[in-house]
Protein backbone atom coordinates (compact mmCIF):
# COMPACT_ATOMS: atom_id res chain seq x y z
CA UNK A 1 136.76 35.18 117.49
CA UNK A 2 137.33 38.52 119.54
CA UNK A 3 135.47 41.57 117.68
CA UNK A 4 136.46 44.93 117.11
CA UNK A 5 135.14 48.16 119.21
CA UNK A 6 135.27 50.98 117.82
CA UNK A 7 136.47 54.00 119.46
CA UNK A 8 134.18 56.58 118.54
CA UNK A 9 132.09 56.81 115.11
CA UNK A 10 133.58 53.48 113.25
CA UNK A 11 135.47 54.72 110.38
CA UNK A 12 137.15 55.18 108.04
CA UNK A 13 140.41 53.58 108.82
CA UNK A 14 142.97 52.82 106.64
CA UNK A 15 144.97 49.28 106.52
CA UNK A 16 147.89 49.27 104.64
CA UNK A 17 149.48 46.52 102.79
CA UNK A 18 145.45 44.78 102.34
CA UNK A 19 146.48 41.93 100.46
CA UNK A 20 148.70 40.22 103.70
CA UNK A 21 147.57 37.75 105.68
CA UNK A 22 147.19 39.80 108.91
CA UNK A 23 145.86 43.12 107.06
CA UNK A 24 143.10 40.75 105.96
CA UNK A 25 142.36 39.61 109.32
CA UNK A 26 142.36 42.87 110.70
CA UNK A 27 140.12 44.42 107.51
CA UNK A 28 137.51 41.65 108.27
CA UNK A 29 137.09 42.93 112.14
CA UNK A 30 136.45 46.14 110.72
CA UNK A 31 134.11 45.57 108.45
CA UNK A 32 132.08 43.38 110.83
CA UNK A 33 131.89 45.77 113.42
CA UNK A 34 131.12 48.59 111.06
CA UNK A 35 134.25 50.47 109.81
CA UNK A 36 134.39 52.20 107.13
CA UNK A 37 138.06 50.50 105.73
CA UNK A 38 140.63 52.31 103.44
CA UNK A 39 143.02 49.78 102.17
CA UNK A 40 146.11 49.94 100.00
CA UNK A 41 147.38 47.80 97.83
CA UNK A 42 150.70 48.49 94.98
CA UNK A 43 148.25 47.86 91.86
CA UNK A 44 144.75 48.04 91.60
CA UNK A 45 144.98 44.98 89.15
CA UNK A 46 144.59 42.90 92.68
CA UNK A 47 141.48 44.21 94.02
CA UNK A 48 138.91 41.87 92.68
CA UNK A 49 141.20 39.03 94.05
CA UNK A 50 141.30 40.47 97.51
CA UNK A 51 137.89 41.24 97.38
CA UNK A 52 137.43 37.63 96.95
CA UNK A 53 139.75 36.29 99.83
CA UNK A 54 138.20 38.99 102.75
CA UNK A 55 134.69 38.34 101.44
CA UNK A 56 133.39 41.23 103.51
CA UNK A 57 131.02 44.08 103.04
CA UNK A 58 132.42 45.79 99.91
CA UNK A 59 130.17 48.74 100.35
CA UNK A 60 132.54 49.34 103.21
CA UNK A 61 135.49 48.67 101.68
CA UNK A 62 137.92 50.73 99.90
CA UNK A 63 141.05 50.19 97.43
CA UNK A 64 143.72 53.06 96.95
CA UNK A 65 146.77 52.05 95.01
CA UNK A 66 150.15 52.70 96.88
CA UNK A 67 153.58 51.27 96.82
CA UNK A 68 155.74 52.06 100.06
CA UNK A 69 158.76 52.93 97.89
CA UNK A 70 156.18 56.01 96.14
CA UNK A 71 154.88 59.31 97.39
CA UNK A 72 151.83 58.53 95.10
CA UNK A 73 148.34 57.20 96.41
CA UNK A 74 149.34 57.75 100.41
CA UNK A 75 147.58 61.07 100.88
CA UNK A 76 144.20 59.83 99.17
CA UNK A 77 144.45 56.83 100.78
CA UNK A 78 144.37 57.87 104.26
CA UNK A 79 141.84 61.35 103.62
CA UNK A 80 139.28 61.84 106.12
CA UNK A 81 140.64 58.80 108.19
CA UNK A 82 141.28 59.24 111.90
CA UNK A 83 143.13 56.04 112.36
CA UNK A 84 146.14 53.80 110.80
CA UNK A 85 146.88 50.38 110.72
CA UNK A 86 150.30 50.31 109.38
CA UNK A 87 150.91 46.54 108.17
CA UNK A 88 152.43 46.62 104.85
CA UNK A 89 155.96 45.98 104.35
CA UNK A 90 158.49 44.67 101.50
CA UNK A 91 158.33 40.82 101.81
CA UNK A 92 160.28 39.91 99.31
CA UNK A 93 160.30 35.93 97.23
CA UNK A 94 163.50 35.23 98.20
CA UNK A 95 166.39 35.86 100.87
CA UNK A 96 167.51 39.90 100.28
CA UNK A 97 171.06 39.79 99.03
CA UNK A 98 171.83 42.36 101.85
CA UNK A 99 169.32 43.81 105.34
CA UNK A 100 168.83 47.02 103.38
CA UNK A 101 166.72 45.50 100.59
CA UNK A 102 164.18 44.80 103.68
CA UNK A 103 164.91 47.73 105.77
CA UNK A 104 165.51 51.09 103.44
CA UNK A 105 161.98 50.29 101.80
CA UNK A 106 160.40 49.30 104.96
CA UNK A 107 161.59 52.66 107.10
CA UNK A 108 161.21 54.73 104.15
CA UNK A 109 157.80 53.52 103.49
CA UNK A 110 156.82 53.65 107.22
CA UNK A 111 157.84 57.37 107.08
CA UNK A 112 155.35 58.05 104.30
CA UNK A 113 152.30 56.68 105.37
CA UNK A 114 153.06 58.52 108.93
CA UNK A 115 153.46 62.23 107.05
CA UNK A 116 150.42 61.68 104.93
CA UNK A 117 148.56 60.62 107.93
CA UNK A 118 150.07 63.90 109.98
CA UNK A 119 148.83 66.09 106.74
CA UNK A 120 145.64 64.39 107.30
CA UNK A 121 144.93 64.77 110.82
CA UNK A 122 145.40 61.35 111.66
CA UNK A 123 144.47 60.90 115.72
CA UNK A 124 145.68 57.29 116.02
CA UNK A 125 148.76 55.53 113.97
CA UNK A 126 149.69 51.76 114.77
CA UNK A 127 151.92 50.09 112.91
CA UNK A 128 153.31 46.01 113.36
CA UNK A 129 156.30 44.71 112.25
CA UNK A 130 157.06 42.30 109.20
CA UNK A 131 157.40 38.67 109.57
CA UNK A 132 160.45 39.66 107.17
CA UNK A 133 162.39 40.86 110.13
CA UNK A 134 162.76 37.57 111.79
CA UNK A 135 162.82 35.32 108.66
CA UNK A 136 166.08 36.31 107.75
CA UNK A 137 169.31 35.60 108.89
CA UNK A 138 172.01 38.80 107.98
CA UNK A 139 175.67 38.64 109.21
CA UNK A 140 177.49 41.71 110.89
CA UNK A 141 180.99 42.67 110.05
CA UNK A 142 182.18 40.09 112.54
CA UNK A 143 180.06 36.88 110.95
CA UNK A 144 177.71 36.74 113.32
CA UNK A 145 173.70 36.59 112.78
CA UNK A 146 171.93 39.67 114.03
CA UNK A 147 169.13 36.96 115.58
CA UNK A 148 171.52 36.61 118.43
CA UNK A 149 170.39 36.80 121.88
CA UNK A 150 173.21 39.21 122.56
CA UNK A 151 171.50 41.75 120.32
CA UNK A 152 168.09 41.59 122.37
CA UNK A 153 169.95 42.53 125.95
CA UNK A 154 169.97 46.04 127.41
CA UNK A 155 171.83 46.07 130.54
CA UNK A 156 171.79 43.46 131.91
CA UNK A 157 167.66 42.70 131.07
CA UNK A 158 166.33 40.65 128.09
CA UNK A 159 164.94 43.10 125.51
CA UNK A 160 160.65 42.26 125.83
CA UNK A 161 160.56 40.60 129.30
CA UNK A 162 160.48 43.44 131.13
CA UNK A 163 156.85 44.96 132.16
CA UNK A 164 157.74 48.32 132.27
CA UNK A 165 160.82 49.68 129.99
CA UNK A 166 161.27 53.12 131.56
C-alpha cells in the first residue's frame, strides 16, 4: 500500500463526503501518516458507524455535519485546515429522473466547500469526480447518450489522451 507524505506539518485536512468508499481510503492514509483529518458527513447519526469501518486513530479524527445542498457545517468543517479533499457528491439509490438531480447538487455543493475553504485560507483544494457521472446514461435533445465518444473529442484529439492539453 503506497503511504501518504505530508507536505509540511500533517494536518488538519478536511475529506468531504467521509462515509464513501474512496474518502475512507483516503482518511485512512492520513491518519497513518499523521494527519490531523476533518471529515464531513450529512448527519452526525453516522459517525460511530464510520468510525467503525476506517478503524483508524480517532484521536485524529474529526466529524462535522454537512450536506452539499446546505451552507451549514462547511465553514467549521474546514477551520484551521490548509488542505481539501473534495470527494463527496450526490449518489443517489436509483437512476436520477433527469442529469440535473446529479449535477445542480453536485456543482452547487462543489462551490460551497471551495468558498468556505477561500474564507478559511485554504492553500491546497483537490477535488475527484463521482462515480455518478459515468453510471448514468442521460439522453440529449436528439436521443443520444451523453457517454458517446463524440462528446470526449476536441479537435480532432480524444479528450484525456493527450499529455499536455495547452
Amino acid at each position: 500500500m503506497n503511504t501518504v507524505t505530508p507536505i509540511g506539518s500533517p494536518g488538519p485536512v478536511l475529506v468531504t463526503g467521509g462515509s464513501g468508499y474512496i474518502a475512507g481510503y483516503v482518511i485512512r492514509q492520513l491518519v497513518a501518516a499523521g494527519w490531523q483529518v476533518h471529515t464531513t458527513v450529512r448527519s452526525l447519526a453516522r459517525e460511530d458507524q464510520v468510525r467503525a469501518v476506517l478503524q483508524v486513530d480517532n484521536t485524529r479524527l474529526r466529524f462535522f455535519a454537512a450536506d452539499l445542498t446546505a451552507d451549514a457545517g462547511w465553514a467549521a468543517s474546514v477551520a484551521g485546515c490548509r488542505h481539501v479533499l473534495h470527494l463527496a457528491s450526490p449518489l443517489p439509490a436509483g437512476v436520477p429522473k433527469h442529469a440535473d438531480e446529479l449535477i445542480v447538487p453536485a456543482r452547487d455543493g462543489a462551490l460551497r466547500v471551495l468558498r468556505a475553504a477561500q474564507a478559511a485560507g485554504v492553500q491546497r483544494f483537490v477535488m475527484t469526480s463521482s462515480v455518478a457521472a459515468v453510471a448514468y446514461t442521460f439522453k440529449d435533445e436528439k436521443g443520444s447518450a451523453f457517454a458517446r465518444v463524440e462528446y470526449l473529442i476536441i479537435g480532432d484529439e480524444l479528450y484525456g489522451l493527450r499529455s499536455n492539453p495547452a
